[in-house]
N, C-alpha and C. Protein backbone atom coordinates (compact mmCIF):
# COMPACT_ATOMS: atom_id res chain seq x y z
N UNK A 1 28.08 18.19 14.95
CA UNK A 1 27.63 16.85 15.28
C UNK A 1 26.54 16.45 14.30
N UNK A 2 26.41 15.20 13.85
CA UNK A 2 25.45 14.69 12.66
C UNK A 2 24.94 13.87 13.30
N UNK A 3 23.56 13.73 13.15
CA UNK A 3 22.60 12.50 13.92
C UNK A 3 21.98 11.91 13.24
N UNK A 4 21.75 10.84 12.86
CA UNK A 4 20.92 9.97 12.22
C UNK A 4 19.75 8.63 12.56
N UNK A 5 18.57 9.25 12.44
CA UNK A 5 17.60 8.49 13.31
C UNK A 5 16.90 7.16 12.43
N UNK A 6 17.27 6.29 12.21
CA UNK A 6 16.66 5.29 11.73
C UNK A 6 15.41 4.05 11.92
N UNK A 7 14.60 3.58 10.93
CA UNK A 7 13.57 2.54 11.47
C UNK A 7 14.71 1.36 10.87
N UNK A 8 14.92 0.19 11.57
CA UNK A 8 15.18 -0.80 11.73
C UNK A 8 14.44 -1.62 10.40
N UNK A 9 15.12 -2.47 9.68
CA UNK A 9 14.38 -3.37 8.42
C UNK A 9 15.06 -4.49 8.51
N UNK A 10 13.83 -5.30 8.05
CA UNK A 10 14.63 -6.89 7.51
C UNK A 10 15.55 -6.57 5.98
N UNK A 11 16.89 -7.51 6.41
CA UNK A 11 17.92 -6.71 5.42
C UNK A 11 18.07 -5.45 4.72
N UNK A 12 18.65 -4.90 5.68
CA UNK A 12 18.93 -3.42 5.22
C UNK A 12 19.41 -3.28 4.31
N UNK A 13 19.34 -2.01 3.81
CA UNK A 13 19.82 -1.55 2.18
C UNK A 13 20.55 -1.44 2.61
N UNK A 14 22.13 -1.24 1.70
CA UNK A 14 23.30 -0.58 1.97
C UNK A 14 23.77 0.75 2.45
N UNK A 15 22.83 1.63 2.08
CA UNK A 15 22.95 2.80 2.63
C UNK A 15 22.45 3.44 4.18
N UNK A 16 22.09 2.51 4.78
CA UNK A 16 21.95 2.40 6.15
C UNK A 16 22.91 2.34 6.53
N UNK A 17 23.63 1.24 6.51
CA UNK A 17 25.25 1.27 7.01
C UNK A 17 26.02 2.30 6.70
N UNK A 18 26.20 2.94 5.42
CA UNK A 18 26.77 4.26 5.14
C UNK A 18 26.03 5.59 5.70
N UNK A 19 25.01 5.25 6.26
CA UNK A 19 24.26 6.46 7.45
C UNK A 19 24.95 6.54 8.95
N UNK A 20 24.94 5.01 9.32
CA UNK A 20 25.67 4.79 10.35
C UNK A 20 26.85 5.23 10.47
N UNK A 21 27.53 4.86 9.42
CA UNK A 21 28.89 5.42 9.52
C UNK A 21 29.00 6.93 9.42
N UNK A 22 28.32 7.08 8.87
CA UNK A 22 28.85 8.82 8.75
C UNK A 22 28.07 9.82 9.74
N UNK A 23 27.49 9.16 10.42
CA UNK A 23 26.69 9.85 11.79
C UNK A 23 27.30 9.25 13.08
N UNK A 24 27.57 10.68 13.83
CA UNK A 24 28.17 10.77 15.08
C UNK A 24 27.42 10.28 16.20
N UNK A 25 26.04 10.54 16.15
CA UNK A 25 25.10 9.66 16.54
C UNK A 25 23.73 9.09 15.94
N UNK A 26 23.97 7.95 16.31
CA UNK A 26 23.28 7.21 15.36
C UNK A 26 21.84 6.59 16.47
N UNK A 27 20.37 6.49 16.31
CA UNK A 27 19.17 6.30 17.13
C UNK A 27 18.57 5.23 16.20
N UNK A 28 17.92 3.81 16.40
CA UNK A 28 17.37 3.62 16.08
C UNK A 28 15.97 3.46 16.58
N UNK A 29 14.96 3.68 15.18
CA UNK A 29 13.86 3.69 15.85
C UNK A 29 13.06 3.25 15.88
N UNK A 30 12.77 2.41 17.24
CA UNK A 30 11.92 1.13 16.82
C UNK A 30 10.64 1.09 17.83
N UNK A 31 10.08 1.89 17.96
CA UNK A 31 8.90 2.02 18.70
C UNK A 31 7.87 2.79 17.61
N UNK A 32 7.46 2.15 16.84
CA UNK A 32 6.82 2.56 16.17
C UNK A 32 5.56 1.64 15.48
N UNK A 33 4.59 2.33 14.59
CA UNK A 33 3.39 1.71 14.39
C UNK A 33 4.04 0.69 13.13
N UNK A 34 3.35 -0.94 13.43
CA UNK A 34 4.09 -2.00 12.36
C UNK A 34 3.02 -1.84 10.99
N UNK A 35 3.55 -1.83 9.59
CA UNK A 35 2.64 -1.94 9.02
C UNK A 35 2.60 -3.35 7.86
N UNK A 36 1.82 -3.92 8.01
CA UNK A 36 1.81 -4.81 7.12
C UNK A 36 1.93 -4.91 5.85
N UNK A 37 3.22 -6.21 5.10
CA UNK A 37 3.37 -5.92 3.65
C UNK A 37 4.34 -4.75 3.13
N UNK A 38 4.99 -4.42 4.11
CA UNK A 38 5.89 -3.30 3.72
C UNK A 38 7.45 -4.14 3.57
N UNK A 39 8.38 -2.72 3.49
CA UNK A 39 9.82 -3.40 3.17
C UNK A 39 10.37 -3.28 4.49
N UNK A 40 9.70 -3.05 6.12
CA UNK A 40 10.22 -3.49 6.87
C UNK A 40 10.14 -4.99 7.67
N UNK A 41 9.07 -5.60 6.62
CA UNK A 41 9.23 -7.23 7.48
C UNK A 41 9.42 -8.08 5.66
N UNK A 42 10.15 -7.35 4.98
CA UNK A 42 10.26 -8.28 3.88
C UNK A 42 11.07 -7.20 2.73
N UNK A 43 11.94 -8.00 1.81
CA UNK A 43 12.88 -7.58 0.79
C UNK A 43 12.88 -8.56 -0.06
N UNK A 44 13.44 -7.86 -1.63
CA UNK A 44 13.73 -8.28 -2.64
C UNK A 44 15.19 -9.05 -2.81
N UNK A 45 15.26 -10.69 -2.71
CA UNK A 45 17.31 -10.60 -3.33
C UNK A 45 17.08 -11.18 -4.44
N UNK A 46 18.24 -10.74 -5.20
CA UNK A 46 18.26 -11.85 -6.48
C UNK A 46 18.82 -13.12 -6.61
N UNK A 47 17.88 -14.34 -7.16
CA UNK A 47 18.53 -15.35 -7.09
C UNK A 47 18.85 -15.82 -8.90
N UNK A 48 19.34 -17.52 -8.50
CA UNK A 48 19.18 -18.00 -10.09
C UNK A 48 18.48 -17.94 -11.04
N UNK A 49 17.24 -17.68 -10.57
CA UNK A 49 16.10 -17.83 -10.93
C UNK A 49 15.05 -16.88 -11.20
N UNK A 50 15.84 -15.21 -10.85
CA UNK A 50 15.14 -14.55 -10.79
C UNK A 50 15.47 -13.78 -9.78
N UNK A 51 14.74 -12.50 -9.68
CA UNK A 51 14.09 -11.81 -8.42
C UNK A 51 12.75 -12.19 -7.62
N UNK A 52 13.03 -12.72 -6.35
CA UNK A 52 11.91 -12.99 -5.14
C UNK A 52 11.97 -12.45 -4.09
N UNK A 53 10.62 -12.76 -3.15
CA UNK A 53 10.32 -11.72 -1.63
C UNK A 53 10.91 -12.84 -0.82
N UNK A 54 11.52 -12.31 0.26
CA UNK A 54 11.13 -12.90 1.43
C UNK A 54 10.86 -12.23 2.68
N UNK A 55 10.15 -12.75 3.25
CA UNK A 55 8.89 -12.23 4.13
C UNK A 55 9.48 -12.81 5.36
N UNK A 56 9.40 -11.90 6.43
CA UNK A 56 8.81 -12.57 8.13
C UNK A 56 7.72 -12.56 8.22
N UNK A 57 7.24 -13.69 8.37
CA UNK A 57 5.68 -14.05 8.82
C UNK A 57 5.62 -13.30 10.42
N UNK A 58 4.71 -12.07 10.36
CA UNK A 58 3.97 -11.52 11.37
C UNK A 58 2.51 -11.92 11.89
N UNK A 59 2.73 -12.59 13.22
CA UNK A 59 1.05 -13.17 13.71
C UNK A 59 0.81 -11.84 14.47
N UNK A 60 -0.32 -11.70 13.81
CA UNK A 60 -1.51 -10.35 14.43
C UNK A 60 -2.45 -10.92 15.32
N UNK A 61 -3.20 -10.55 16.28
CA UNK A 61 -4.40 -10.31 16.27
C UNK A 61 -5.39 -9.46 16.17
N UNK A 62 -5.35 -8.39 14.99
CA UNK A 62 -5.70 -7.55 14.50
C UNK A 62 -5.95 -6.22 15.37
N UNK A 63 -4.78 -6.11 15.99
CA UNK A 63 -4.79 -5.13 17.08
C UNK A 63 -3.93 -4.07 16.27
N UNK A 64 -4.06 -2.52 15.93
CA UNK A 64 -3.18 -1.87 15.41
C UNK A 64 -2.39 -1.48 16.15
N UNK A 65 -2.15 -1.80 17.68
CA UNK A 65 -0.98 -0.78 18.19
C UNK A 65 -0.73 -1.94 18.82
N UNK A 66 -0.45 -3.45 18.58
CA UNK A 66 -0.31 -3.90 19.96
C UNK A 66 1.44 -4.23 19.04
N UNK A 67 1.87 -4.65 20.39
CA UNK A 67 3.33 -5.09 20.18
C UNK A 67 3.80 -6.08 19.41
N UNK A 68 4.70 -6.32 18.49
CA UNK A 68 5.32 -7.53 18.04
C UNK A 68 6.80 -7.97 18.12
């Protein structure tokens, strides 16, 4: 049996889905500490114009463990 435990991202890479698939069970894991500015509330796509971010705007109130 193969298990694969994952954190959840704004637009996943491709190889997430090829984790999924090839794991018998698959966990995601989303109880975890959020950190700001990372590649789970924002990614790179390419456009006409270039490579740009786009971001989910996260409202804090500067609480490190509180929920979002």
């Amino acid at each position: 049996m193969r298990g694969v435990i994952l954190q959840p991202g704004y637009l996943p890479w491709l190889g997430f889905f090829d984790q999924m698939a090839w794991a018998d069970v698959f966990v995601l894991y989303d109880d975890v500490q959020f950190t700001k500015r990372d590649w789970r509330s924002r990614n790179r796509i390419r456009t006409a114009n270039g490579v740009t971010w786009l971001t989910v705007p996260i409202l804090s109130k500067g609480r490190h463990l509180q929920k979002i």
